[in-house]
Structure formats: structure tokens, C-alpha cells
Protein backbone atom coordinates (compact mmCIF):
# COMPACT_ATOMS: atom_id res chain seq x y z
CA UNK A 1 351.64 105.74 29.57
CA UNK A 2 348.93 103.44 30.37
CA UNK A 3 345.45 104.41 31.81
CA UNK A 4 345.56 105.53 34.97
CA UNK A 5 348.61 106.86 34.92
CA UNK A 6 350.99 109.89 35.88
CA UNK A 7 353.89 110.62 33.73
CA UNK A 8 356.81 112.73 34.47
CA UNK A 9 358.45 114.26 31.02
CA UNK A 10 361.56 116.65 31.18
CA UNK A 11 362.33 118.21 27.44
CA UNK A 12 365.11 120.40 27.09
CA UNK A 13 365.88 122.81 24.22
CA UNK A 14 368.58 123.90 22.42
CA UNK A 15 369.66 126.63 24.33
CA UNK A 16 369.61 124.01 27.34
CA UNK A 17 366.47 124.68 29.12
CA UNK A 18 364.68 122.10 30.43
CA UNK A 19 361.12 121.50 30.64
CA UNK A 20 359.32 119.43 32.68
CA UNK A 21 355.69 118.16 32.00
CA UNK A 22 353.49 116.20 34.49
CA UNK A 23 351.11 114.11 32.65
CA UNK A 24 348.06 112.86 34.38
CA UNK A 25 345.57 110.13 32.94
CA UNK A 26 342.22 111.36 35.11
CA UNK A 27 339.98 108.60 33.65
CA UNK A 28 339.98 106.25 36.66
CA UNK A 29 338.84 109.60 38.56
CA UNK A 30 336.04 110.49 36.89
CA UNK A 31 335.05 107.16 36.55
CA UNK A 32 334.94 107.24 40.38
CA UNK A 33 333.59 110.65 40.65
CA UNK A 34 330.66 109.54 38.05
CA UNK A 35 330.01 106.63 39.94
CA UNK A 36 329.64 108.53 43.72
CA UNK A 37 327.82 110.55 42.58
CA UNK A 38 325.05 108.00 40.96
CA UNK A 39 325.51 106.99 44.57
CA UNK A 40 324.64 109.82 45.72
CA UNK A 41 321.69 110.53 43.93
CA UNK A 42 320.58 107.02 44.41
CA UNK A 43 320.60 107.61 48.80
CA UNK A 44 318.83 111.44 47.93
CA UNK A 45 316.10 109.66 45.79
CA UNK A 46 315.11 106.70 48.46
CA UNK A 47 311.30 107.90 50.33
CA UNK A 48 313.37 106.98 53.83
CA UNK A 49 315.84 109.10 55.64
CA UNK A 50 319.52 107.19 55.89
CA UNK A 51 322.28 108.55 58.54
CA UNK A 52 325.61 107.24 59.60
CA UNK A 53 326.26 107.73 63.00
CA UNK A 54 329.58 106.80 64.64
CA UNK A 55 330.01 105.39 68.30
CA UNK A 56 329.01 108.36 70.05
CA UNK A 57 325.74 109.07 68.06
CA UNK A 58 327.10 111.98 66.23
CA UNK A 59 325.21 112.17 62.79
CA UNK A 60 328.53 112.04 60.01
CA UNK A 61 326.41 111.67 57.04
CA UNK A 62 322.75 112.05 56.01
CA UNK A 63 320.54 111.95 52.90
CA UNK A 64 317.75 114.73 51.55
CA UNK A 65 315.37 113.16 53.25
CA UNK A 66 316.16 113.07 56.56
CA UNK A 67 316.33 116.95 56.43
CA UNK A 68 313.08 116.59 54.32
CA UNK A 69 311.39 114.41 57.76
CA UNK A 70 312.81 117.03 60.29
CA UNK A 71 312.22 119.57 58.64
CA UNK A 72 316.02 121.06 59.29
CA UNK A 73 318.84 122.11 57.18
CA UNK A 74 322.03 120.76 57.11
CA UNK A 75 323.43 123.68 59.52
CA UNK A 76 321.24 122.17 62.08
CA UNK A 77 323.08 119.13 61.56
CA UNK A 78 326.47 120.14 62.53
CA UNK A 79 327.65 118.68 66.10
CA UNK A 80 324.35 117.06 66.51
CA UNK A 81 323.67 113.48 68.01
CA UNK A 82 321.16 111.44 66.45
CA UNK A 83 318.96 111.56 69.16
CA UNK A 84 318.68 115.39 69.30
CA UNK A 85 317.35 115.52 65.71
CA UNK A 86 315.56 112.48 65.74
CA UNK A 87 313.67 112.83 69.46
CA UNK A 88 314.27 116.05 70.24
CA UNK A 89 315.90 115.26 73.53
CA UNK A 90 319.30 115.86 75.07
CA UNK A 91 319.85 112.38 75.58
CA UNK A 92 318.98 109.22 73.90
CA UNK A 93 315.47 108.33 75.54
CA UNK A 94 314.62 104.99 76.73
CA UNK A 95 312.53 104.21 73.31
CA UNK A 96 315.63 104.88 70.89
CA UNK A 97 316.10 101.73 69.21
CA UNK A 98 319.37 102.89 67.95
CA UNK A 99 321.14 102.60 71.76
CA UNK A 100 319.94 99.40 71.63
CA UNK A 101 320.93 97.99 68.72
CA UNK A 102 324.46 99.95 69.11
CA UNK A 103 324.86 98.17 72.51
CA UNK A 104 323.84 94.60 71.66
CA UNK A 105 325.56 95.00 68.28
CA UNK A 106 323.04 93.99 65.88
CA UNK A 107 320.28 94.61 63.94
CA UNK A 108 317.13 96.49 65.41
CA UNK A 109 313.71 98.34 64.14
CA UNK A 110 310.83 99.29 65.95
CA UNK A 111 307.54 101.13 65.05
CA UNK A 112 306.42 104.05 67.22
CA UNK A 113 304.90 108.00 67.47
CA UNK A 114 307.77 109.95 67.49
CA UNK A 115 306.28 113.30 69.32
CA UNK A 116 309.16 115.44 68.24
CA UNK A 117 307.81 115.56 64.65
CA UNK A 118 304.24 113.95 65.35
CA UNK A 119 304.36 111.11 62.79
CA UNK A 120 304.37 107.14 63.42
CA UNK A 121 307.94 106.36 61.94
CA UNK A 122 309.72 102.94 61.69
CA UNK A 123 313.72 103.01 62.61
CA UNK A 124 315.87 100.82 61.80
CA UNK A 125 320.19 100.46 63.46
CA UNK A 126 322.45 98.57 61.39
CA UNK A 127 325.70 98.51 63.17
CA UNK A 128 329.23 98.23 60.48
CA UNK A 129 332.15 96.81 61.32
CA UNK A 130 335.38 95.92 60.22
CA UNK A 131 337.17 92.94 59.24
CA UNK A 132 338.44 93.14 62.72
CA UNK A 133 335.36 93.31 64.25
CA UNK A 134 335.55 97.08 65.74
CA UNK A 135 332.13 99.14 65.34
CA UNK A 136 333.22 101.57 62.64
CA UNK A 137 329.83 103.24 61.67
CA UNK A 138 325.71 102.63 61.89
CA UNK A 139 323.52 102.61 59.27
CA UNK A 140 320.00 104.17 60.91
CA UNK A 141 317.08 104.05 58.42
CA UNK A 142 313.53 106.23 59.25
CA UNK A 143 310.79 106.15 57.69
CA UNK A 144 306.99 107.87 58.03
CA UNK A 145 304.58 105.34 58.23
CA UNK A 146 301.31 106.38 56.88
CA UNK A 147 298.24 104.80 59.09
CA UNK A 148 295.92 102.87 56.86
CA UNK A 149 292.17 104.73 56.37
């Protein structure tokens, strides 16, 4: 058996039982589970909030500080659009620099006061696609500015 492996083994005794024993090499897995979750820990630790959002704005995954920013939970999270957390609004308002760069298909940021949580916060929309070209995910980055004294 080599690493990575799964091995099937039947044994059988003398009074003609058989055994069989399903070997599996986990190293590749933990390697991979090791790895995600340095990844992990690596999105948590970053001073700027980082959701994926898929083609209808629904937030799919998010970092500690995004619920840090908006002061939320991850319950609150569940079913929600972007722009409900984010602006506080049913809809995406005319200011979300996310519908924009989701429409035009590129990369967008903007500065602004977001009233929802009264800060001055910079967003930025990185659409993903695949090889094919279809929108798969977004990439939206926030982050509180602090104004200069």
C-alpha cells in the first residue's frame, strides 16, 4: 500500500471464516485538513471583513470579522443578502458597489459612510469565474476606515 491509499484485505482462518479489513492511509487528509484550516485562520486573522456572495447576493461564506464590523452572529447570517447586512436595506441601494461590479463583471471599490453601522468603510467586489467564463462566486472585501486626526 502506498500513501494515500485504501486497501481491501480478506484473511480467513482455519475454521474457514473470513475476515475482511479495510485499510485506509489518512495522511493526504490531514494534510488537507491541516492546511484549510491554516486557511482558515489566515481569512479570521485579516483586520477586513471577506464574504463570498453568489449571483443573487446571498452571503455563502464569511470571516470573524465581518461579524466583528456588524456586530451580528452567524445566525443572523443565514438566508441573508449582502446588502441586508451590509446597508441595512431590503434591496441593494443605489451606492452598493457590489451590484455594480457584479453587473459590469469586474473589479470595483469605493469609499463611503455606511449609515447602517456609522463608520466610513472601503468595499471592494471581485467577481470569480470559471474556466468557462460563468460567474461562480464574488469576493467582497470591507474595511473601517479610520479618519485621520
Amino acid at each position: 500500500m502506498f500513501i494515500g491509499e485504501t486497501g481491501k484485505f480478506s484473511i480467513e482462518t482455519e475454521k474457514g471464516k473470513t475476515f475482511v479489513a479495510i485499510i485506509k492511509d489518512v495522511t493526504i487528509e490531514e494534510k488537507h485538513h491541516q492546511q484549510l484550516k491554516i486557511w482558515e485562520h489566515t481569512i479570521n486573522s485579516l483586520n477586513e471583513s471577506i464574504i463570498l456572495i453568489d449571483s443573487e447576493y446571498n452571503i455563502t461564506h464569511y470571516n470573524t470579522t465581518f461579524l466583528e464590523i456588524f456586530n451580528i452572529n452567524s445566525q443572523t447570517i443565514q438566508g441573508k443578502k449582502s446588502y441586508e447586512i451590509v446597508h441595512g436595506t431590503h434591496e441593494a441601494p443605489k451606492r452598493c458597489i457590489t451590484c455594480k461590479g457584479l453587473n459590469q463583471k469586474k473589479h470595483m471599490e469605493n469609499e463611503f459612510w455606511e449609515p447602517n453601522i456609522e463608520k466610513q468603510i472601503r468595499v471592494s467586489i471581485d467577481p470569480a469565474f470559471n474556466k468557462e467564463g460563468k460567474f461562480e462566486f464574488a469576493i467582497e472585501k470591507i474595511k473601517i476606515i479610520q479618519k485621520k486626526e
